[in-house]
Protein backbone atom coordinates (compact mmCIF):
# COMPACT_ATOMS: atom_id res chain seq x y z
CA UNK A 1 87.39 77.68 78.91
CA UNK A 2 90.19 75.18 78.75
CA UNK A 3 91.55 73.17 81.67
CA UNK A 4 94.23 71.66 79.56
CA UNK A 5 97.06 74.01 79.56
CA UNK A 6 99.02 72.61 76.49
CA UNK A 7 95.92 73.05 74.02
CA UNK A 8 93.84 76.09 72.70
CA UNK A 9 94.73 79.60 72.18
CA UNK A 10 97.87 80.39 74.39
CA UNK A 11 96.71 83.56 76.84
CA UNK A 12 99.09 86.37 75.83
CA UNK A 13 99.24 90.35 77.19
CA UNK A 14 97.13 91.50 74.24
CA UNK A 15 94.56 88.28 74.09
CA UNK A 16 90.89 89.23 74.86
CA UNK A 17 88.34 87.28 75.49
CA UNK A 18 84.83 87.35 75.73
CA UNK A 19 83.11 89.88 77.51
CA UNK A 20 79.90 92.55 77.23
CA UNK A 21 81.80 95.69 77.25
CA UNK A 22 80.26 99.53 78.27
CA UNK A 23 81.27 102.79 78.27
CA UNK A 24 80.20 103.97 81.73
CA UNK A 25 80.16 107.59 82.98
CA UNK A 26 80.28 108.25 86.92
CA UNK A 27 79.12 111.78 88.52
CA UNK A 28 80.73 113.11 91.15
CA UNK A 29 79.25 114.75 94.70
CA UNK A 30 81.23 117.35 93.40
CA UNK A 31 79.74 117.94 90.15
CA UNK A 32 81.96 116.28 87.68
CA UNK A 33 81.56 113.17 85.33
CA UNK A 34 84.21 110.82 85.18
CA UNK A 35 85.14 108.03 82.22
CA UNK A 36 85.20 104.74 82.56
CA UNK A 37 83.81 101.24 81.26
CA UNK A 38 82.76 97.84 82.86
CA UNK A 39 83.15 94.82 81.34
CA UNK A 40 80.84 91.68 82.58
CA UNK A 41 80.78 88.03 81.51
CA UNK A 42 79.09 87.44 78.38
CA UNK A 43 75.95 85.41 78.56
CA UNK A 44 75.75 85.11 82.48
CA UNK A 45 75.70 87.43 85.69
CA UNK A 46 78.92 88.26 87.35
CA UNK A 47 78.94 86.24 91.29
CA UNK A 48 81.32 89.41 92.35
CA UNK A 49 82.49 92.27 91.29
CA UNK A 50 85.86 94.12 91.34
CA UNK A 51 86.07 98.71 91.21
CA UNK A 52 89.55 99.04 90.50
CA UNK A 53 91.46 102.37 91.46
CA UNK A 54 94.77 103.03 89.12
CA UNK A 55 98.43 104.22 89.50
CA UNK A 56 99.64 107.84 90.08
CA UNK A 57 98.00 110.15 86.76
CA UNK A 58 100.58 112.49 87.40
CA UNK A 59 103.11 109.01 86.41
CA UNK A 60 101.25 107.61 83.76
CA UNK A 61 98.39 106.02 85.75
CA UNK A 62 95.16 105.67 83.83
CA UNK A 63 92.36 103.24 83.69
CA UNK A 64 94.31 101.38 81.02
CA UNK A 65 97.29 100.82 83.55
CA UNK A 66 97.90 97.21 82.02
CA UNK A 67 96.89 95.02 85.36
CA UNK A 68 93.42 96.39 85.21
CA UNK A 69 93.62 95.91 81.16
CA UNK A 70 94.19 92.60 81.56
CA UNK A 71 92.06 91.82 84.25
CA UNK A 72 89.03 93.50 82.37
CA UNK A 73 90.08 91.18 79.11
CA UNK A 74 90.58 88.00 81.27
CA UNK A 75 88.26 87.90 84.62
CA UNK A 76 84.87 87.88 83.34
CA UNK A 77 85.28 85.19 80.97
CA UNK A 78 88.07 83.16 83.45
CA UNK A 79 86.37 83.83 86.64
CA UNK A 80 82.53 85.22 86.37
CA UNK A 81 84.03 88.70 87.64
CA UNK A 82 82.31 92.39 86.56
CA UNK A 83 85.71 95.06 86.34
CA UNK A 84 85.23 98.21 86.72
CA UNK A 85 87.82 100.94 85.34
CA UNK A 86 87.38 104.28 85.29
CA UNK A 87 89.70 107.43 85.38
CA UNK A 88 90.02 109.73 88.31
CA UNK A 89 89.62 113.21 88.20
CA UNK A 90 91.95 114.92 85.41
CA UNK A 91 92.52 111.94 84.00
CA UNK A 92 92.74 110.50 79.92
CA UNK A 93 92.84 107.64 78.55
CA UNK A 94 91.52 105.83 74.93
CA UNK A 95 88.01 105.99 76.42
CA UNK A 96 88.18 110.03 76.86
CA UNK A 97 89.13 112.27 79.77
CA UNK A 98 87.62 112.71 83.08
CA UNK A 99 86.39 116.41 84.32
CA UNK A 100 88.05 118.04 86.87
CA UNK A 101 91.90 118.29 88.40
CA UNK A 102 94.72 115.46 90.03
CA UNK A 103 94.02 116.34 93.44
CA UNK A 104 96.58 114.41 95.61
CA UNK A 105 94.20 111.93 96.70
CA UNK A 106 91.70 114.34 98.84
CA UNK A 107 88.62 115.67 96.15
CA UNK A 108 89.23 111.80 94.95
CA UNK A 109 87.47 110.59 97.81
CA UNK A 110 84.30 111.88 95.64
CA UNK A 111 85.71 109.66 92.78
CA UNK A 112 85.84 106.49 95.53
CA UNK A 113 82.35 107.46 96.49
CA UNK A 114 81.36 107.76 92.32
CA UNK A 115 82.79 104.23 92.16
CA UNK A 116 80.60 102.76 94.77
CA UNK A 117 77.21 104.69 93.87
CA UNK A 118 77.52 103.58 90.09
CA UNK A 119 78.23 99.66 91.32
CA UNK A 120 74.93 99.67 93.58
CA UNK A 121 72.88 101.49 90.94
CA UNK A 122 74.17 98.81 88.64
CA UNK A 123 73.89 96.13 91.22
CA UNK A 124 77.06 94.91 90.84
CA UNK A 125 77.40 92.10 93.03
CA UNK A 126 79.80 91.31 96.06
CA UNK A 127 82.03 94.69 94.90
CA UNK A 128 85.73 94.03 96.36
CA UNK A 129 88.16 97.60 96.04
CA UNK A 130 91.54 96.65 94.16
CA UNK A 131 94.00 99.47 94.48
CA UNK A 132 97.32 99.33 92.25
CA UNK A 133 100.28 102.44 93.86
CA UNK A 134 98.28 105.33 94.16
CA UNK A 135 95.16 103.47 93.80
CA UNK A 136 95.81 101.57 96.85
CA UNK A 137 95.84 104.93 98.97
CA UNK A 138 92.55 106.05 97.93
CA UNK A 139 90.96 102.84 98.90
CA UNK A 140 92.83 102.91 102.46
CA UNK A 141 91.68 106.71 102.95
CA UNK A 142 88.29 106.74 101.42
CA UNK A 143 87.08 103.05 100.41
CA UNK A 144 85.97 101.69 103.60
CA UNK A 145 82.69 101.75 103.12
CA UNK A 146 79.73 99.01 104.52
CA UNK A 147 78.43 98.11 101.15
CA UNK A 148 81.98 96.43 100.10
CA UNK A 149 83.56 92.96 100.57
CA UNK A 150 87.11 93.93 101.32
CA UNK A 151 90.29 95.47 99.46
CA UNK A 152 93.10 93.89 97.38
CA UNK A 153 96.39 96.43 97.47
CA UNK A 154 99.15 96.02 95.02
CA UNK A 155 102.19 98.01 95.52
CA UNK A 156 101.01 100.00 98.14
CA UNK A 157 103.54 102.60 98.86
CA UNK A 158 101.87 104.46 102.13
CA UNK A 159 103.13 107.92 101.07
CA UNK A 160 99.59 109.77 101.46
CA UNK A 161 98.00 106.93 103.91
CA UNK A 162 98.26 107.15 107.67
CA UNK A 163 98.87 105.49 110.02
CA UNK A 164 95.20 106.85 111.01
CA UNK A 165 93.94 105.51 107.71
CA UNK A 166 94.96 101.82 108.74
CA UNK A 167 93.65 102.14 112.14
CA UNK A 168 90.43 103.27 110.29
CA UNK A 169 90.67 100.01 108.11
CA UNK A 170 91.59 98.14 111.54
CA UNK A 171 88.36 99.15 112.82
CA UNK A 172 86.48 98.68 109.59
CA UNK A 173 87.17 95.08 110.24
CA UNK A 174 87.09 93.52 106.34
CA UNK A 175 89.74 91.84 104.64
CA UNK A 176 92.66 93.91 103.36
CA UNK A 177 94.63 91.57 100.72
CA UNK A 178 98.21 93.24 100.18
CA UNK A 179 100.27 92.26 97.71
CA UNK A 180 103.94 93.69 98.14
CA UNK A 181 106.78 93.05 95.15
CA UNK A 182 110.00 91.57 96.31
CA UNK A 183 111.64 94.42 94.57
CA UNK A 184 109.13 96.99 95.29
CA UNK A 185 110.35 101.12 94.94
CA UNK A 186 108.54 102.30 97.66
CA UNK A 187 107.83 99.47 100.25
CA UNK A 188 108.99 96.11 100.46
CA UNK A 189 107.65 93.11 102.21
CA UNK A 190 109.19 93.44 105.77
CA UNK A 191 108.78 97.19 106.20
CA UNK A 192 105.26 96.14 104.99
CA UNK A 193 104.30 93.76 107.33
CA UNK A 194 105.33 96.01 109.93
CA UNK A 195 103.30 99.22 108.91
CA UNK A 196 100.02 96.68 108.12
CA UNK A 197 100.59 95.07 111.49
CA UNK A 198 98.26 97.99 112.96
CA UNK A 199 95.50 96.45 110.88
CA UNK A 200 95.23 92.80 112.27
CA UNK A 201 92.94 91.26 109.39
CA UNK A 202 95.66 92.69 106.98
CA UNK A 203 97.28 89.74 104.58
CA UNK A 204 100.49 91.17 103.67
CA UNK A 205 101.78 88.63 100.36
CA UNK A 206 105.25 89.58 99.34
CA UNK A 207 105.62 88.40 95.82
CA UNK A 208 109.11 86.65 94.86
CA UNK A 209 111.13 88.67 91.96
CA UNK A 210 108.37 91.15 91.01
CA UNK A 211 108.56 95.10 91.13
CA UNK A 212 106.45 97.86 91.55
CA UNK A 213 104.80 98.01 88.21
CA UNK A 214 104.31 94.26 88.21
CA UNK A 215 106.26 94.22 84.33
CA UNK A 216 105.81 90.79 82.88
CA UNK A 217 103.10 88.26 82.12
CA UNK A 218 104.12 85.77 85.36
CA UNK A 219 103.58 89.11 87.36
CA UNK A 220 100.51 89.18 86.03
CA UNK A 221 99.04 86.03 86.53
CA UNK A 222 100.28 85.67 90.24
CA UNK A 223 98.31 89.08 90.53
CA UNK A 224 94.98 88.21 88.57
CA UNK A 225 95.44 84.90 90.50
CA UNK A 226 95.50 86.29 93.82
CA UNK A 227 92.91 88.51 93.10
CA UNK A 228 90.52 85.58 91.79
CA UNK A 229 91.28 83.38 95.29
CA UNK A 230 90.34 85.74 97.25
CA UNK A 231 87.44 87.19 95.76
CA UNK A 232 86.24 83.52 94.98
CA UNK A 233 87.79 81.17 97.37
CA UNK A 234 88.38 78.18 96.12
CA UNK A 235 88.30 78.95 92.66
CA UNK A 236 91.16 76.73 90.33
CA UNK A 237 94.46 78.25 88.81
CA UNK A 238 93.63 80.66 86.34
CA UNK A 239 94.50 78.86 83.10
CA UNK A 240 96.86 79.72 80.26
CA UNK A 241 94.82 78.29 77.41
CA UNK A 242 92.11 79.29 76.59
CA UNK A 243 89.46 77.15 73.80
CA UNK A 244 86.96 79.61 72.95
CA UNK A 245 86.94 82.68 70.90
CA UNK A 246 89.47 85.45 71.71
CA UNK A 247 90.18 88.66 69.98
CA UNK A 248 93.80 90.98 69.85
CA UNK A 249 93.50 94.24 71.58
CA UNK A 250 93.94 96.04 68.77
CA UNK A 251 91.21 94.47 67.35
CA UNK A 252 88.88 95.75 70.12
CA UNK A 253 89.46 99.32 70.63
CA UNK A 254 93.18 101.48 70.39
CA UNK A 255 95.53 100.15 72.74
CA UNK A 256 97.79 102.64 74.77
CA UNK A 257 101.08 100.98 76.43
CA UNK A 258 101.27 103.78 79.53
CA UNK A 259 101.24 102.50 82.50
């Protein structure tokens, strides 16, 4: 790792860096196995962990939605982080397709609960939920569960959440991290603030100049930086160099730009 930002390799959208990388499969209450793939630092256990829910399937959102791609390449190696990805029910991706049917967000409260049980048979450490659109209403109907740290929302847009769901969060009690885009589709940062208000640990963060799909690498970084302060407090600015080994996506595996 670098912390000299003019020297090394220059981070870019497709650099990777080093990571152990596995396919992972997750079963269902409900009888179905689901695809997905964890990647952990290389050489040393992770100090937290991060089960990451994706965008709308029926819109393009896979486990390759490029926030979690990026995070997956960059966390383990920049901040000690395990990433898990996987895809929901119905879903495809490079890594293969997931059994079963898009369900709305209801049967996916089995895929929530897969996500969980595979992280404590795995012993993933500290596991914090990070929900990106439609992601971010599974975790606030079905992710508040006692074995997690909290949940980081980006671009939640509260179309299948309640107002029932946040009280349930309310009560829950651990930190809700919500990151809300200037320019956001669905919810902005003051109508945010208001419908999060019910929740009073709730950190609503609107984000200067970004949109829903968080296009661009400075999107990115605020993101992966946000994520990485609050799962780690303290932790420095993610860097932009990097002085090690790193790899192109395409060297690693076939890279799919949905998403």
């Amino acid at each position: 790792m670098n912390d000299d930002a003019t020297t090394g390799h220059q981070i870019r959208s497709m650099t990777v860096l080093p990571a152990r990388r596995e396919d992972v499969e997750l079963h269902t209450a409900d009888g179905l196995t689901l695809v997905g793939e964890i990647a952990l630092p290389a050489g040393r256990e992770p100090v937290a962990s991060l089960l990451t829910f994706h965008p709308l399937p029926t819109h393009g959102g896979f486990m390759d939605s490029h926030v979690y791609r990026k995070a997956a390449w960059r966390l383990p190696e920049l901040a000690d982080l395990a990433v898990l990805r996987f895809n929901t029910r119905g879903t495809s991706s490079g890594r293969g397709t997931s059994q079963g049917e898009f369900d709305g967000g209801d049967a996916e409260r089995y895929d929530v609960a897969a996500a969980l049980e595979l992280a404590e048979f795995r012993g993933l450490p500290h596991p914090w939920l990070v929900g990106w659109s439609f992601g971010t209403e599974l975790v606030l109907k079905h992710g508040a569960d006692p074995s997690i740290e909290g949940a980081i929302l980006l671009s939640p847009p509260l179309h299948r959440a309640t107002d029932a769901d946040l009280d349930r969060w309310a009560d829950f009690g651990k930190p809700l991290v919500v990151l809300v885009p200037e320019h956001d589709d669905y919810l902005q940062p003051a109508e945010a603030r208001e419908r999060f208000a019910r929740v009073p640990q709730a950190e609503v963060i609107g984000v200067d100049g970004a949109k829903h799909l968080w296009v661009g690498e400075p999107a990115v970084r605020r993101v992966l930086d946000e994520i990485v302060q609050h799962v780690r407090p303290g932790h420095r600015p993610l860097p932009t160099h990097y002085d090690g080994e790193v790899q192109h996506a395409s060297d690693v595996a076939p890279v799919t730009t949905r998403g």
